[in-house]
C-alpha atoms as a PDB file:
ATOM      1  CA  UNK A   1       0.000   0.000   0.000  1.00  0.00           C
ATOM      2  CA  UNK A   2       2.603   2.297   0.616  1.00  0.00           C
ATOM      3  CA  UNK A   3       5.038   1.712  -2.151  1.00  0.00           C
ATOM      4  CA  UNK A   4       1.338   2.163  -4.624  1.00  0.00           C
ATOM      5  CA  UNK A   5       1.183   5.514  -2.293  1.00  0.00           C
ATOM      6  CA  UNK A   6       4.629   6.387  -3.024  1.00  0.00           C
ATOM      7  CA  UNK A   7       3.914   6.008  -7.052  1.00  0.00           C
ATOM      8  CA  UNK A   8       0.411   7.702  -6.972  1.00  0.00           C
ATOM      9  CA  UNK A   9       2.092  10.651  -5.673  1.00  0.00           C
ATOM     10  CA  UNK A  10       5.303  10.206  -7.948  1.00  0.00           C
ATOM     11  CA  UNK A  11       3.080  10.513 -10.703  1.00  0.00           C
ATOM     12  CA  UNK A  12       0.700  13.207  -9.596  1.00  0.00           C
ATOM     13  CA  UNK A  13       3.791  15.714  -9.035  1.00  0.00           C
ATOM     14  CA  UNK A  14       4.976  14.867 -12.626  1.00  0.00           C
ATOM     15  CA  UNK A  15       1.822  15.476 -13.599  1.00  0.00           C
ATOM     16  CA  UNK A  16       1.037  18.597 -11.918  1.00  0.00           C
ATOM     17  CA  UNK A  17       4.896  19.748 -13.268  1.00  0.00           C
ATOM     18  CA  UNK A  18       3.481  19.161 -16.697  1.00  0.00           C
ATOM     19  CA  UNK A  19       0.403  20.690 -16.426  1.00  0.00           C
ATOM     20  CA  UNK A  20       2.066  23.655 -14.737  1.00  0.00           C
ATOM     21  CA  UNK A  21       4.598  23.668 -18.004  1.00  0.00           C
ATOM     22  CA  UNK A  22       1.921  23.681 -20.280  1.00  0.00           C
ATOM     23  CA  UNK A  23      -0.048  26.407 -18.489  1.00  0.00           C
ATOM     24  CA  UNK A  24       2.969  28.645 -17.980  1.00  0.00           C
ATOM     25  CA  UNK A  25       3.798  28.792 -21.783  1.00  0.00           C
ATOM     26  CA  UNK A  26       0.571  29.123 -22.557  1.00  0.00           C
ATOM     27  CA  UNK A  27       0.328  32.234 -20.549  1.00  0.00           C
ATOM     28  CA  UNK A  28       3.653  33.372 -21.713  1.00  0.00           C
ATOM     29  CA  UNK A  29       1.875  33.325 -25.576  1.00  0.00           C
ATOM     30  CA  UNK A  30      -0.848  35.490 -24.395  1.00  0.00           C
ATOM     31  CA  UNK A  31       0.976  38.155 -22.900  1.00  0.00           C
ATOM     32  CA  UNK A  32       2.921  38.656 -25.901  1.00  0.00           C
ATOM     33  CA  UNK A  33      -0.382  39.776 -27.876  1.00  0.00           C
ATOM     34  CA  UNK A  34      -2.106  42.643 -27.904  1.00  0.00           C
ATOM     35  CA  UNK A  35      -5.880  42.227 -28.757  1.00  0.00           C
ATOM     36  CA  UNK A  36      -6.873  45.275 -30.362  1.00  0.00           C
ATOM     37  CA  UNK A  37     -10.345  46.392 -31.175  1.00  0.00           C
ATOM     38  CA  UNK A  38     -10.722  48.736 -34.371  1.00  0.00           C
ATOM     39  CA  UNK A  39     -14.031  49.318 -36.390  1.00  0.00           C
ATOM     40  CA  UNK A  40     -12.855  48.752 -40.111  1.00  0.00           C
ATOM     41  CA  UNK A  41     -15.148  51.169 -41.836  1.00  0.00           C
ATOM     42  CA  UNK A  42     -13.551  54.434 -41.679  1.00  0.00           C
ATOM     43  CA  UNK A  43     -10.541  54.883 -44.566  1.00  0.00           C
ATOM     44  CA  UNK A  44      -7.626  55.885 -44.237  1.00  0.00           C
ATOM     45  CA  UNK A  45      -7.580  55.167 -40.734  1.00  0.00           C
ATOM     46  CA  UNK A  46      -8.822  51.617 -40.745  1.00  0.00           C
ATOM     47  CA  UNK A  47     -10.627  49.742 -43.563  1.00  0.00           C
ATOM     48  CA  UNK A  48     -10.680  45.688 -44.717  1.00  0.00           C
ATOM     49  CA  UNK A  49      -9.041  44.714 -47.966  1.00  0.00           C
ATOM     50  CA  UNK A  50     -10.833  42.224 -50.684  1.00  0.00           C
ATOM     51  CA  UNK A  51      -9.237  39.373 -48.350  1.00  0.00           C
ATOM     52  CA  UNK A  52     -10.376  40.339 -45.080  1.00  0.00           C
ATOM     53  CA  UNK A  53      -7.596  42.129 -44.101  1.00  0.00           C
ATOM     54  CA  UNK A  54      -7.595  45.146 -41.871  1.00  0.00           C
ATOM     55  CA  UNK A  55      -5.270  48.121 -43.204  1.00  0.00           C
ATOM     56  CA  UNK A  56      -5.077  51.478 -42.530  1.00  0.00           C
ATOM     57  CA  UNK A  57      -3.165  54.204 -41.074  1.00  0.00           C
ATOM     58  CA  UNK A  58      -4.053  52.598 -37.423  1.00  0.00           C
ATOM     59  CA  UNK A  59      -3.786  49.416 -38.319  1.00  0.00           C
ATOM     60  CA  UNK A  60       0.338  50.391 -39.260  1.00  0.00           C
ATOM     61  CA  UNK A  61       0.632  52.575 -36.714  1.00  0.00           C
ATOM     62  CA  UNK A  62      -0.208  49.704 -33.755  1.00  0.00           C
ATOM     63  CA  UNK A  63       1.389  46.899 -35.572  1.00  0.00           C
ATOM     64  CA  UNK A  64       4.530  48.517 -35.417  1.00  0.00           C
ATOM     65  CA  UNK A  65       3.658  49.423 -31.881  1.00  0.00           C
ATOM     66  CA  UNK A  66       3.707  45.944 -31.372  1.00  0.00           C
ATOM     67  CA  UNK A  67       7.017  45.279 -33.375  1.00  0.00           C
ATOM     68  CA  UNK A  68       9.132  47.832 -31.563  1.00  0.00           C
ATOM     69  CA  UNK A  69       8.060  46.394 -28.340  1.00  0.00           C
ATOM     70  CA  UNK A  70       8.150  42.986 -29.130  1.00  0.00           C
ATOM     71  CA  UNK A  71       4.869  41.884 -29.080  1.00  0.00           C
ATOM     72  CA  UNK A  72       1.898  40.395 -31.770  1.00  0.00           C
ATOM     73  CA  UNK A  73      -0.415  42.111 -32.634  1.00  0.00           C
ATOM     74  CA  UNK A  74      -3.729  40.871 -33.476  1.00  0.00           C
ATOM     75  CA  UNK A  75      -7.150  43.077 -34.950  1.00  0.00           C
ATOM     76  CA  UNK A  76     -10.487  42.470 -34.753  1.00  0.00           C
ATOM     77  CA  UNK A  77     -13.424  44.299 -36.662  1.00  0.00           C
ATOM     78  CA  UNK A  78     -16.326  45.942 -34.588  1.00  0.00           C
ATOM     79  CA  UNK A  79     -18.781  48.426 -34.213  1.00  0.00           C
ATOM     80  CA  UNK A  80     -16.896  51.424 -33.148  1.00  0.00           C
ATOM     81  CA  UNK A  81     -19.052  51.602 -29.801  1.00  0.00           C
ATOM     82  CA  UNK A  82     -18.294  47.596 -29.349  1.00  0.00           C
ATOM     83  CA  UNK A  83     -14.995  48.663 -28.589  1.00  0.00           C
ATOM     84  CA  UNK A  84     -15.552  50.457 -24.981  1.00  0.00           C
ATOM     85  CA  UNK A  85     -17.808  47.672 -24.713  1.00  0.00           C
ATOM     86  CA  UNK A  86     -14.481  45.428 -25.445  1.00  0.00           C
ATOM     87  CA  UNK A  87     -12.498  47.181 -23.472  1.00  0.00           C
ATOM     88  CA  UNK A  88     -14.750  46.751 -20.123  1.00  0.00           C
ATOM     89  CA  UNK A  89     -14.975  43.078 -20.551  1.00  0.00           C
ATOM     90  CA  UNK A  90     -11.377  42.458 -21.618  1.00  0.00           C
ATOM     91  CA  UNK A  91     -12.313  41.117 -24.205  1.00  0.00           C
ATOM     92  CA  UNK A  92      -9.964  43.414 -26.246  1.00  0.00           C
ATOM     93  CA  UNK A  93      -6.611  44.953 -24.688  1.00  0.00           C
ATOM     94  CA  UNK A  94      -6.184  48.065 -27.145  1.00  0.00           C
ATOM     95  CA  UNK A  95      -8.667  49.958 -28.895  1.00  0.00           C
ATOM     96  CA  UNK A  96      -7.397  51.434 -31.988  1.00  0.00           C
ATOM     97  CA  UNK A  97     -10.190  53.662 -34.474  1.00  0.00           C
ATOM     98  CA  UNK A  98      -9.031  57.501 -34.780  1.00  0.00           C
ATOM     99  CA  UNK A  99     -10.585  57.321 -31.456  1.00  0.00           C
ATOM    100  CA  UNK A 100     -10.872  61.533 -30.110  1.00  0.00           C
ATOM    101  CA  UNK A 101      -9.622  62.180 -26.551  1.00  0.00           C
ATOM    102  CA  UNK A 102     -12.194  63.901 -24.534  1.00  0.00           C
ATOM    103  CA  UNK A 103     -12.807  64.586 -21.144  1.00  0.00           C
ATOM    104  CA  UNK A 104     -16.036  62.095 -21.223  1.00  0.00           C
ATOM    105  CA  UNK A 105     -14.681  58.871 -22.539  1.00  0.00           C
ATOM    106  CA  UNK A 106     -11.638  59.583 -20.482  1.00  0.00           C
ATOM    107  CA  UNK A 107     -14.357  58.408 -17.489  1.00  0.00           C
ATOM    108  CA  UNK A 108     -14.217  54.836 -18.463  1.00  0.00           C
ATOM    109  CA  UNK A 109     -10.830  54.538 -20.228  1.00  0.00           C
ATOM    110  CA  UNK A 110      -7.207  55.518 -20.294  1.00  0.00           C
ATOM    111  CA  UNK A 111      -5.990  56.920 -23.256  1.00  0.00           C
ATOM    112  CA  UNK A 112      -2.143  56.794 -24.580  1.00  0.00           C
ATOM    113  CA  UNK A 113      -0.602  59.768 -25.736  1.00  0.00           C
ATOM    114  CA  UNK A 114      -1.800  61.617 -28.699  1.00  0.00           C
ATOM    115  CA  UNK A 115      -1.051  60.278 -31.776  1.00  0.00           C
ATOM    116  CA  UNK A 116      -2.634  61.906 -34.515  1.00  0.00           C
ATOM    117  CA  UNK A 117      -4.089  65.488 -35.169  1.00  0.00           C
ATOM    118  CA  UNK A 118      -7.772  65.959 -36.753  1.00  0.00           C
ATOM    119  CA  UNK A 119     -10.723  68.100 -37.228  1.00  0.00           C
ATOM    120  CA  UNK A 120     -14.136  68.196 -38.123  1.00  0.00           C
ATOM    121  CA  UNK A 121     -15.219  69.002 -42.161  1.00  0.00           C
ATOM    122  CA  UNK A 122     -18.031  69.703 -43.223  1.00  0.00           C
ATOM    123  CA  UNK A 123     -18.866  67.278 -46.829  1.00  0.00           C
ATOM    124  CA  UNK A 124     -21.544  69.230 -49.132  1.00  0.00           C
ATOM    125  CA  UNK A 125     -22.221  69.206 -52.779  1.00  0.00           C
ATOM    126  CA  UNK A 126     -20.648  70.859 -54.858  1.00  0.00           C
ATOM    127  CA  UNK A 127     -23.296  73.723 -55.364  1.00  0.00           C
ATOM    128  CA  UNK A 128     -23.782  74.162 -51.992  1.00  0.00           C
ATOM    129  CA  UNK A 129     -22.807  77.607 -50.329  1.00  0.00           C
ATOM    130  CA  UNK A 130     -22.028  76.456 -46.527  1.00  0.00           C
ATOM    131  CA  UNK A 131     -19.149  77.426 -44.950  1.00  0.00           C
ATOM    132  CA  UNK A 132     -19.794  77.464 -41.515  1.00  0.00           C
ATOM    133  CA  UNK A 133     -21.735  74.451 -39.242  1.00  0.00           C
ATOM    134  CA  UNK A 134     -24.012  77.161 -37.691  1.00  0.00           C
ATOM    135  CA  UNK A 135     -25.233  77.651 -41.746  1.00  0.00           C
ATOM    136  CA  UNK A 136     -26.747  74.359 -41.469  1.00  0.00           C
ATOM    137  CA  UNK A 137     -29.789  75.248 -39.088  1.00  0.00           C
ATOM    138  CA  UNK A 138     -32.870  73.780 -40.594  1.00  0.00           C
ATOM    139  CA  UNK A 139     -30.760  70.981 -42.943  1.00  0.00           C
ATOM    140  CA  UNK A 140     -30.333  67.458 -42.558  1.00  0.00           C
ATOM    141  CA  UNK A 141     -26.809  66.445 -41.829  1.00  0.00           C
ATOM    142  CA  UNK A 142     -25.346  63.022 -41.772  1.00  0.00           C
ATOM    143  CA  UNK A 143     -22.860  62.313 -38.711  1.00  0.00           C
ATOM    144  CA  UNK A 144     -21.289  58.538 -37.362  1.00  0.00           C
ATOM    145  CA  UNK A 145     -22.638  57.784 -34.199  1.00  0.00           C
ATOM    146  CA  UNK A 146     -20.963  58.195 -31.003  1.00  0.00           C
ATOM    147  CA  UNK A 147     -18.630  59.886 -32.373  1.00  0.00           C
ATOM    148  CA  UNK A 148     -17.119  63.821 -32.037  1.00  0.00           C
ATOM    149  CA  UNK A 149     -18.618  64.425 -35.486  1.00  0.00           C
ATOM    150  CA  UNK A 150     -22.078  64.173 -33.501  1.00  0.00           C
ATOM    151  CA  UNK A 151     -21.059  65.632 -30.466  1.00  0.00           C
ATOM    152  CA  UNK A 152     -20.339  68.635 -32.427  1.00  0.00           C
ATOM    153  CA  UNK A 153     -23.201  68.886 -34.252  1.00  0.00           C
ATOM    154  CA  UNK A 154     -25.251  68.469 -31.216  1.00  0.00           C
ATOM    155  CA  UNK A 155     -23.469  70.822 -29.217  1.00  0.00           C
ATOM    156  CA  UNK A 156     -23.993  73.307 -32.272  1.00  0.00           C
ATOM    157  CA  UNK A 157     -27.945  72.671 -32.955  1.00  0.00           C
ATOM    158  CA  UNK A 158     -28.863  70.803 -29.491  1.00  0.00           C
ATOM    159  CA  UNK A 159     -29.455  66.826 -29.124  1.00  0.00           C
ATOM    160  CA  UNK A 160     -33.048  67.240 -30.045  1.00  0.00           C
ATOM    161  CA  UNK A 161     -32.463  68.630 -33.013  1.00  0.00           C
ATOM    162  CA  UNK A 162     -34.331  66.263 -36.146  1.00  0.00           C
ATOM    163  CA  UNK A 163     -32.143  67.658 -38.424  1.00  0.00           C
ATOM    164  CA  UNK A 164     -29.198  65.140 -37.255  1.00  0.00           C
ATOM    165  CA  UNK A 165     -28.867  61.784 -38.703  1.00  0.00           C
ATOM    166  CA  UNK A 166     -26.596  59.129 -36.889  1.00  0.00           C
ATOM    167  CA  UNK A 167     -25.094  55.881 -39.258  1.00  0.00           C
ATOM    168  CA  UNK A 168     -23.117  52.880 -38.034  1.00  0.00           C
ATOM    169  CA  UNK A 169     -20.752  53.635 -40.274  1.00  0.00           C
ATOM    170  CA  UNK A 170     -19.619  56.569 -42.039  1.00  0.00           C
ATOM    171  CA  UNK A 171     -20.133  54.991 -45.626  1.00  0.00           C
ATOM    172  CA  UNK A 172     -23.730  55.005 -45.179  1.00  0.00           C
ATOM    173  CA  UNK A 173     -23.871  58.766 -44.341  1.00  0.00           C
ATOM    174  CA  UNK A 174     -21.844  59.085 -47.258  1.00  0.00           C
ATOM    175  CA  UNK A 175     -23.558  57.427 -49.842  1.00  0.00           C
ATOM    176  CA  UNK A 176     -27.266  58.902 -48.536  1.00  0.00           C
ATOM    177  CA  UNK A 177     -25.830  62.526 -48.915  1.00  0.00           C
ATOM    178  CA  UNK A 178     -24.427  61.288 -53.026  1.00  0.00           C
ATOM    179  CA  UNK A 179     -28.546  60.665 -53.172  1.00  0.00           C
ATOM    180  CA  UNK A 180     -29.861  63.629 -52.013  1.00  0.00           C
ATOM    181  CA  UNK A 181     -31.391  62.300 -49.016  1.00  0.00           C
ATOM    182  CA  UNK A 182     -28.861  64.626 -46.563  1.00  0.00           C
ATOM    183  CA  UNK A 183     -27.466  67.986 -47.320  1.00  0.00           C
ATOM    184  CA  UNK A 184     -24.388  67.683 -45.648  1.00  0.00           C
ATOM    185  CA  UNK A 185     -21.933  64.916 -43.739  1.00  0.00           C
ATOM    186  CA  UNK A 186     -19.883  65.674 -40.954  1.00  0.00           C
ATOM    187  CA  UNK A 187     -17.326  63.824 -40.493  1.00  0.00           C
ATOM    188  CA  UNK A 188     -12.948  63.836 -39.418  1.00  0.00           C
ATOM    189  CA  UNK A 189     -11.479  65.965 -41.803  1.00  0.00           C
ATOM    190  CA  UNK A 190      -8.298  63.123 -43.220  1.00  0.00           C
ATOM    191  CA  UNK A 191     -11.897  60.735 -44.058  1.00  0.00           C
ATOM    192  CA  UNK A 192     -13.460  63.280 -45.914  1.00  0.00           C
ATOM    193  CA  UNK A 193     -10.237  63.778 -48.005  1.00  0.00           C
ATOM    194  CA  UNK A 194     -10.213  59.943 -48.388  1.00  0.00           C
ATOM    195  CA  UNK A 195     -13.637  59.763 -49.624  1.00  0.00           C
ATOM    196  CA  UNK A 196     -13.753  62.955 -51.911  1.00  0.00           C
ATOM    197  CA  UNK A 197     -10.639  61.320 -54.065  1.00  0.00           C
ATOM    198  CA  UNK A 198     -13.131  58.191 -54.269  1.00  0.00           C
ATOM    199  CA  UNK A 199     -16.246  60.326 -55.366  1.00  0.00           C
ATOM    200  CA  UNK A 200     -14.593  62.279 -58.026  1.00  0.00           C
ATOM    201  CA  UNK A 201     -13.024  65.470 -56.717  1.00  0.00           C
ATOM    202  CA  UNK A 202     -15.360  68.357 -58.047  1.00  0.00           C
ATOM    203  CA  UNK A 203     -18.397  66.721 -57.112  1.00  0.00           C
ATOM    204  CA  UNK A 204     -18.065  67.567 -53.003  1.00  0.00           C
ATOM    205  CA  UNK A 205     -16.769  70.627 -51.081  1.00  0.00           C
ATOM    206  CA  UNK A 206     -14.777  70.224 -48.136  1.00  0.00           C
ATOM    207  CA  UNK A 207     -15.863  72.844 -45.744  1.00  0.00           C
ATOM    208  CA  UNK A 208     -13.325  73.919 -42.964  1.00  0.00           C
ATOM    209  CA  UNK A 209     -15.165  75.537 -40.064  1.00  0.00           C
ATOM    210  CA  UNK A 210     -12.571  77.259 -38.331  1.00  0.00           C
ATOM    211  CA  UNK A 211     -14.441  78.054 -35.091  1.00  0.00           C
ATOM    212  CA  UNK A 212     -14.219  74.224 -34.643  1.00  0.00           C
ATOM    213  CA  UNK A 213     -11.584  72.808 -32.089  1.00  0.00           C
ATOM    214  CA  UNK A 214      -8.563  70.780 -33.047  1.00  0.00           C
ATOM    215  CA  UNK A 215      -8.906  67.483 -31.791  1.00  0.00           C
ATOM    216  CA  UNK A 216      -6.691  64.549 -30.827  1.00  0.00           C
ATOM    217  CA  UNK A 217      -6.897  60.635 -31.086  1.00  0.00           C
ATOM    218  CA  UNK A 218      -5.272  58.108 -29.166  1.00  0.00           C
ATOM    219  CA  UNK A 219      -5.566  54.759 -28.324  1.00  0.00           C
ATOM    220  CA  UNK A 220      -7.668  53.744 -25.831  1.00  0.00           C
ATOM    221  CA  UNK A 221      -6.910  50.466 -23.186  1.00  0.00           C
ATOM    222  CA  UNK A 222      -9.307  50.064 -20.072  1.00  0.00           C
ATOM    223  CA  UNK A 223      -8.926  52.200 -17.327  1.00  0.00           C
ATOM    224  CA  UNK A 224      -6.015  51.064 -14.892  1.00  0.00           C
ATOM    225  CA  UNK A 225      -4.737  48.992 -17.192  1.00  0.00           C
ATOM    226  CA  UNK A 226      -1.013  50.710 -16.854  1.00  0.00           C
ATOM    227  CA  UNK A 227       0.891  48.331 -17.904  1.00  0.00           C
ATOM    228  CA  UNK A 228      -0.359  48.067 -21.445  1.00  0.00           C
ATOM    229  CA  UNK A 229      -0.511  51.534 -21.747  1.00  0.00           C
ATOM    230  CA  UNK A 230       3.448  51.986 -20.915  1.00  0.00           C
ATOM    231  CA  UNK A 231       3.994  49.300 -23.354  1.00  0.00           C
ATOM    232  CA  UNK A 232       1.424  51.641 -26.075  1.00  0.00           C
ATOM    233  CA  UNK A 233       3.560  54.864 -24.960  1.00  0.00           C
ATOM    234  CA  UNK A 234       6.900  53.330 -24.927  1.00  0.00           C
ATOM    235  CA  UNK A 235       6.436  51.601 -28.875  1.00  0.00           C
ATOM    236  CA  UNK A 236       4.858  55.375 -29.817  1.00  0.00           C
ATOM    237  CA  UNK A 237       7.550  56.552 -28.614  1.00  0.00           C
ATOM    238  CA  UNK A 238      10.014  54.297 -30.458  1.00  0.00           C
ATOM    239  CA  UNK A 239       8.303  54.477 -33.581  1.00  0.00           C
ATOM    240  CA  UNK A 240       8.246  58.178 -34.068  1.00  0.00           C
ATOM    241  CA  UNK A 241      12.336  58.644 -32.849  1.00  0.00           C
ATOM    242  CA  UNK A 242      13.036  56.257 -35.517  1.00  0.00           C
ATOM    243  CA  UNK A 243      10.608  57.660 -38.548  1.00  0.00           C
ATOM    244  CA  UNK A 244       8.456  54.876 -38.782  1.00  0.00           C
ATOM    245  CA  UNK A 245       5.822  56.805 -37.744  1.00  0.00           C
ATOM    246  CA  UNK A 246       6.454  59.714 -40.523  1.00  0.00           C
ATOM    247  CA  UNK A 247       6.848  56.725 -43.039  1.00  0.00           C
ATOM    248  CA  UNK A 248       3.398  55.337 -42.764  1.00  0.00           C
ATOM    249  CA  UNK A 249       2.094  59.101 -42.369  1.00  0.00           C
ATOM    250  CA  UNK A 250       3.201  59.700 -45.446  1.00  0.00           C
ATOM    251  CA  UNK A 251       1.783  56.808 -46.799  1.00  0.00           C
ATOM    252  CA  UNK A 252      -1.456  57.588 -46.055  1.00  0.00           C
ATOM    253  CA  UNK A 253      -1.923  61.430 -46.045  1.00  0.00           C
ATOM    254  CA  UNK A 254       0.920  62.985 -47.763  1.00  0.00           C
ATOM    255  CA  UNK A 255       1.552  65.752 -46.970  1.00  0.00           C
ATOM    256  CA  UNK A 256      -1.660  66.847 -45.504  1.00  0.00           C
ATOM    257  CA  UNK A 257      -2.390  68.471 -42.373  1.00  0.00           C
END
């Protein structure tokens, strides 16, 4: 009975050792990816290629995040609110999708440093006379939802105002204003460059309303998570001391500001 004791237990400890192998290098894979989130519907920034891929200025710019600090990097496709909603579950670490920094989603996550300048344009046909958001009382304007381009318009014209339209995607607000069903889109200035050289330039005007604020993305990781967002700061940092950074800028915008 004793020598069976002896082997029970000589084999359990093996056991557990494997077991405990196994578990450990299984843990060691998943801390060396990041999960982002992105919603892969709003060119340049981040958009899927005839083969699924996900490309894009973000998609780049976090991939070779990853790369300078050693780390995978893996992106998933979601509704751009899906991503907070990611983010509070852990069910993504990062989320990446020209995401604006403002005070209110700065509640409920932590934000890297800023990345990437932008501002809100103002997409209207070509005959149109608008130059200022405040011109567009009484019109019906296209915006994404939960997005700045909405808060702006609300804070403008007032969240009751019928006149505002909210899309899933920027796309749709895009196509319905080609149609005549809205008279204007607003929407992050670098998209509405990207989608006026897809609609035939001359068709659109880009309105700049200069009495709207610059604003600033980063990317977005749930709140306390510090430790991913050192690693986020630290490959940012990395990427723009040794032009990688200006090299996929370039890539995507030019020389555009």
């Amino acid at each position: 009975m004793r020598k069976k004791g002896i082997l029970f237990a000589s084999l359990a400890v093996i056991l557990s050792g494997l077991l405990t192998g196994c578990g450990g290098q299984s843990q060691t894979k998943a801390d060396n990816v990041i999960q982002v989130g992105t919603n892969a519907e709003f060119p340049p920034f981040e958009f899927q290629e005839g083969n699924g891929e996900i490309s894009g200025f973000d998609a780049e710019l976090i991939r070779a995040i990853g790369k300078a600090v050693g780390m995978e990097v893996q992106i998933t496709h979601m509704g751009f609110d899906a991503i907070f909603e990611g983010l509070s579950r852990d069910k993504v670490d990062v989320g990446v999708a020209a995401i604006t920094i403002t005070d209110d989603r700065k509640q409920t996550v932590d934000f890297t440093a800023p990345y990437f300048d932008a501002k809100q344009y103002i997409l209207v046909p070509k005959n149109s006379n608008i130059k200022t958001l405040k011109e567009l009382k009484g019109k019906k304007i296209g915006v994404q939802a939960a997005t700045t381009g909405e808060a702006v318009v609300q804070g403008v014209f007032g969240k009751t105002y019928e006149g505002i339209k909210a899309y899933d995607e920027t796309p749709s607000a895009i196509n319905d204003l080609q149609i005549g069903r809205l008279d204007a889109v607003v929407v992050d200035s670098a998209v509405v460059v990207e989608f006026n050289k897809k609609l035939g330039e001359g068709k659109f005007n880009m309105v700049e309303d200069t009495s709207l604020p610059v604003e600033q993305y980063g990317m977005a990781v749930k709140k306390g998570n510090k430790d991913m967002l050192n690693k986020l700061n630290e490959g940012l940092k990395k990427v723009k001391e040794n032009g990688e950074y200006d090299k996929i800028y370039q890539k995507y915008f030019g020389d555009h500001k």
